[in-house]
Protein backbone atom coordinates (compact mmCIF):
# COMPACT_ATOMS: atom_id res chain seq x y z
CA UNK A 1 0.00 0.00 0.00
CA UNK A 2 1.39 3.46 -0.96
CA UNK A 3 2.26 6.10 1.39
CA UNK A 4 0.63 8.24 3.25
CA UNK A 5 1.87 12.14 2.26
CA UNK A 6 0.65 14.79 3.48
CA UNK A 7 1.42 19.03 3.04
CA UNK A 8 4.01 20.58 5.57
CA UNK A 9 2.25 23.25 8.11
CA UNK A 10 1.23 26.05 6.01
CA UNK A 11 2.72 29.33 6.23
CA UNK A 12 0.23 32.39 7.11
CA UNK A 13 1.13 33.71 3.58
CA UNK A 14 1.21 30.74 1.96
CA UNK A 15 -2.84 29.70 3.06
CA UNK A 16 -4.01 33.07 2.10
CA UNK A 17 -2.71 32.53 -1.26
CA UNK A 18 -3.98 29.47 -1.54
CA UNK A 19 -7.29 30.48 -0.27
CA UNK A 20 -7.71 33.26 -2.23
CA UNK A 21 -7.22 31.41 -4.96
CA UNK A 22 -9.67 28.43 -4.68
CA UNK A 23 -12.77 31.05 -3.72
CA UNK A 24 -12.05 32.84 -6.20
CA UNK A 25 -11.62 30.57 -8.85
CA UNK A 26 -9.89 33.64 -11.05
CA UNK A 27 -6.78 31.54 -11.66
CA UNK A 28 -5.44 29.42 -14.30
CA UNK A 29 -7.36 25.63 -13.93
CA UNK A 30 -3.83 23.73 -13.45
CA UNK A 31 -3.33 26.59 -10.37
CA UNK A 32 -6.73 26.16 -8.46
CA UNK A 33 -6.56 22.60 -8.93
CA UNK A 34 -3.27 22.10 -7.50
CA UNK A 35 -4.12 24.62 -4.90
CA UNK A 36 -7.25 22.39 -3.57
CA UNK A 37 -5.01 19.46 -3.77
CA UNK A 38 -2.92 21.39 -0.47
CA UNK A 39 -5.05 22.72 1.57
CA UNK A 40 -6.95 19.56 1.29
CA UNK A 41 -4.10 17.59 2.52
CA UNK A 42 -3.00 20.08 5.15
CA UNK A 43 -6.70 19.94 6.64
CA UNK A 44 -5.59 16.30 7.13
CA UNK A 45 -7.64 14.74 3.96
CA UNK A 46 -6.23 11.62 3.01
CA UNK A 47 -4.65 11.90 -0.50
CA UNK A 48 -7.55 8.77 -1.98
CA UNK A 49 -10.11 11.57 -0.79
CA UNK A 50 -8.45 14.29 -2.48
CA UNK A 51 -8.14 12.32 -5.39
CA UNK A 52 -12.01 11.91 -5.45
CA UNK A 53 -12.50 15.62 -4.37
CA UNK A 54 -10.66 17.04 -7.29
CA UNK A 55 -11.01 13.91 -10.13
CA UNK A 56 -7.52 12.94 -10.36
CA UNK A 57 -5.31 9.69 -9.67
CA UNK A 58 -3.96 9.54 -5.99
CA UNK A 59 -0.20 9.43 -7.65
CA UNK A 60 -0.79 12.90 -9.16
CA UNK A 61 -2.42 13.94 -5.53
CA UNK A 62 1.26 12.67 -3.80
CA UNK A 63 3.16 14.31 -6.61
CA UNK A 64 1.77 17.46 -6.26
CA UNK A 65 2.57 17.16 -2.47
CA UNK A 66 5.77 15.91 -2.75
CA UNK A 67 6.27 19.41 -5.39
CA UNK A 68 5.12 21.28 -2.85
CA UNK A 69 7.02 20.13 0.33
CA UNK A 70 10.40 20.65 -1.66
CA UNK A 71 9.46 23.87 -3.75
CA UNK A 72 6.66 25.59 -1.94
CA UNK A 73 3.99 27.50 -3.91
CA UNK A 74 5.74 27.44 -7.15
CA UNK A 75 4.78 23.92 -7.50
CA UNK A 76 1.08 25.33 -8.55
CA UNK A 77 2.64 26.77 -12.05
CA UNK A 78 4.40 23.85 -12.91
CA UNK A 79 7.54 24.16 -15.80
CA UNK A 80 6.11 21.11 -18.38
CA UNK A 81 8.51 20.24 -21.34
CA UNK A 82 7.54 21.39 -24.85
CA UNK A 83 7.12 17.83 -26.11
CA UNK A 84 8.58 16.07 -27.57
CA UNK A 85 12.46 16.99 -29.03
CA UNK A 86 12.69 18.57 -32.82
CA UNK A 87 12.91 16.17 -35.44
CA UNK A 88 14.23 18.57 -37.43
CA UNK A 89 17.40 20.87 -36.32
CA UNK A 90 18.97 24.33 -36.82
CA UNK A 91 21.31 22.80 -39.19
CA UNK A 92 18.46 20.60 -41.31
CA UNK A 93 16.48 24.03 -41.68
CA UNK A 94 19.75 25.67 -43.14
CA UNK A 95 20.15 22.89 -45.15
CA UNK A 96 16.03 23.15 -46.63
CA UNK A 97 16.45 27.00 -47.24
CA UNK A 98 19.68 26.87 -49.05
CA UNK A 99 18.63 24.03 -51.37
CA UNK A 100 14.62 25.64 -52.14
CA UNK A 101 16.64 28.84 -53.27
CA UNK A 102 19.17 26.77 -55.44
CA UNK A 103 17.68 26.27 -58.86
CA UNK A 104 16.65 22.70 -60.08
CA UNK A 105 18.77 22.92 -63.19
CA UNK A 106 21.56 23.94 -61.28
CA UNK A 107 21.42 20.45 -58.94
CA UNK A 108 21.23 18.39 -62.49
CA UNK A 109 17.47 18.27 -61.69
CA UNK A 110 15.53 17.86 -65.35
CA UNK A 111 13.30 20.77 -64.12
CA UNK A 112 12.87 24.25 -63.78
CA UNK A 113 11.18 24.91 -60.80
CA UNK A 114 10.69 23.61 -57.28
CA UNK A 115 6.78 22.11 -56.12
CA UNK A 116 7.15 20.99 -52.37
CA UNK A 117 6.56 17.47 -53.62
CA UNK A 118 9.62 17.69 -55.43
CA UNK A 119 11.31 19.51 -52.57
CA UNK A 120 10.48 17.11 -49.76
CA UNK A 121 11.36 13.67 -52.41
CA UNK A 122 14.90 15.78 -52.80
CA UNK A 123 15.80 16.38 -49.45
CA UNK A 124 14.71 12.25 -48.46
CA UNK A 125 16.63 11.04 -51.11
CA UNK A 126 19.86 13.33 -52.14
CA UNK A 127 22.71 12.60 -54.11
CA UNK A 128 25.35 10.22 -52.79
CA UNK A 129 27.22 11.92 -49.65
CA UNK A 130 24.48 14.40 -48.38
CA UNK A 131 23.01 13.71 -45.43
CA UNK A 132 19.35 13.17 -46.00
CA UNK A 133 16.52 15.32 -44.53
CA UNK A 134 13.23 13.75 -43.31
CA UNK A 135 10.51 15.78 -43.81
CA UNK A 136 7.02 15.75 -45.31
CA UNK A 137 6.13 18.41 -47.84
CA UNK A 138 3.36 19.72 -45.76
CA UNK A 139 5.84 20.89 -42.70
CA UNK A 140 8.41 22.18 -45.89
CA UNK A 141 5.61 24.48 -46.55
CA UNK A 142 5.38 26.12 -43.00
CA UNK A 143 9.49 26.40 -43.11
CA UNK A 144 9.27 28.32 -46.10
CA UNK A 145 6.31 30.80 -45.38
CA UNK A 146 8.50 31.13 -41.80
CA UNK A 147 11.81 31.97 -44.42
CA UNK A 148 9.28 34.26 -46.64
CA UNK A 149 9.92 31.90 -49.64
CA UNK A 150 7.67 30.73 -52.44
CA UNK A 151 7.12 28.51 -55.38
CA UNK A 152 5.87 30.23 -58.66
CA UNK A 153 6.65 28.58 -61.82
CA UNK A 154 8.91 30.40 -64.23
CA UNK A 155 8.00 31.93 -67.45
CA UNK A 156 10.22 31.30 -70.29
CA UNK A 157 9.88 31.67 -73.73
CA UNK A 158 8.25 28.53 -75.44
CA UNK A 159 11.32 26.77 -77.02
CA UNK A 160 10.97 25.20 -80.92
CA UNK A 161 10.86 22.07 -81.93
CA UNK A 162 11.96 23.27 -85.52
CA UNK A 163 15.54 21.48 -86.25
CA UNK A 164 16.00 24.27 -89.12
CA UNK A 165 14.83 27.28 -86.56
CA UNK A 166 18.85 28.62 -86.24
CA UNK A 167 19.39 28.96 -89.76
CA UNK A 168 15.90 30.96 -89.92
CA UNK A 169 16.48 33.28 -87.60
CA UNK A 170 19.65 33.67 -89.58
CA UNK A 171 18.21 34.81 -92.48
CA UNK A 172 16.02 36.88 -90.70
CA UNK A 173 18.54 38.89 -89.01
CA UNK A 174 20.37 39.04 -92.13
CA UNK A 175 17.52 40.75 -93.99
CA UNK A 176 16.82 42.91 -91.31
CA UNK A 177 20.43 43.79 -90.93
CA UNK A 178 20.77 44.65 -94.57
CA UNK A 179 17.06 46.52 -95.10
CA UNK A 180 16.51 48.48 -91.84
CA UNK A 181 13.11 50.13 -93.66
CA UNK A 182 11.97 46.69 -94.82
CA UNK A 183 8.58 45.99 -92.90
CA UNK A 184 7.96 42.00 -93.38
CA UNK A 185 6.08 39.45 -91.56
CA UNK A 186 6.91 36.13 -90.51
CA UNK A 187 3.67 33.75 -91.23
CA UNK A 188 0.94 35.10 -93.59
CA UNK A 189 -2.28 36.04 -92.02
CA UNK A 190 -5.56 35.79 -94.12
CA UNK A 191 -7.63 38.52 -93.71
CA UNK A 192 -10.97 38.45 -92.03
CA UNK A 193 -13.92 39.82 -94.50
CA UNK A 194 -18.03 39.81 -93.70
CA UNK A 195 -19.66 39.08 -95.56
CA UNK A 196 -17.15 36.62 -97.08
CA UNK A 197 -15.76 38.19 -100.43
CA UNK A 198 -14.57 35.95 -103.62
CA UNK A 199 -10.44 34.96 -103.34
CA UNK A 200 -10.54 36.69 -106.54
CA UNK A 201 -11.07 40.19 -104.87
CA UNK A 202 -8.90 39.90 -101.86
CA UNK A 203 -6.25 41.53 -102.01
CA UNK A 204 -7.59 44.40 -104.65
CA UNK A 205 -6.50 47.31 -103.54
CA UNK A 206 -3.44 46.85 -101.66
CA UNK A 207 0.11 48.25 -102.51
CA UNK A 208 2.37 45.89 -104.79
């Protein structure tokens, strides 16, 4: 059978505080709770009957009595850890930043822009060497809204499939280096007419 523990003898300062703070209920829940927890014990409750008073296991009852024996009334705001430890570091978040404002092209990527799909598969699965990062592309996108970076794809000119497109533009820089006042166009456009006119008549009209 566990222990008996009860509260030390209460300062005067220490039950006003403490009864202040249960009537009047203003205080965080953790705090009140905690505080009912010792007075009830230093009124000479056992800690099972606290533990029904105040819905809580009688091991959280002796803890908090235990707290407060060795640290007084600071036990009632009590310093909890964060969770649990980062999964990913300081280093890891350099790492992230660095490589989403390194182009693709320049990492032998065959792509021009970053997606945080393609992000988060890089950084799991680098070349041979680097030191992998684990992390899902949802959590890349709060890292880089925290680093003020985003994603837009870049526009480019559309690129030809044309094998004979050099030599073209060639001969179109040649005739526009040697006839400066030459006005030509580079695909014939068929004039729009309503009501639809004869082939034979389009065209009448304009300028050899």
């Amino acid at each position: 059978m566990p222990r008996t523990v009860r509260a030390r003898r209460l300062t005067d300062e220490e039950g006003q505080a403490l009864v202040r703070m249960v009537r009047r209920g203003r205080h965080d829940a953790v705090k009140v709770r905690r505080a009912m927890m010792i007075l009830a014990s230093a009124s000479g409750n056992t800690n099972e009957a606290i533990a029904a008073l105040v819905a809580a296991d009688p091991d959280t009852v002796r803890d908090v009595i235990h707290a407060f024996n060795d640290h007084g009334l600071e036990c009632l705001d009590p310093k909890w850890a964060g969770g649990r430890p980062r999964r990913i570091t300081t280093t890891d978040e350099a790492r992230i930043v660095e490589v989403a404002r390194t182009r693709p092209r320049a990492l032998g990527l065959p792509f021009t822009h970053w997606s945080l799909r393609k992000l988060s598969d890089y950084l799991c699965h680098p070349p041979a060497g680097v030191r992998p990062v684990i992390v899902r592309w949802q959590r890349l996108g709060e890292l880089l809204h925290r680093h003020r970076i985003s994603f837009q794809r870049t526009r480019t000119w559309k690129e030809t499939t044309d094998p004979d497109a050099d030599a073209k533009l060639a001969r179109i820089e040649d005739v526009a280096r040697r006839l400066p006042d030459r006005c030509f166009r580079l695909r014939p456009v068929r004039p729009t007419v309503h009501p639809p006119l004869p082939r034979d008549l389009l065209g009448r009209g304009l300028p050899p």
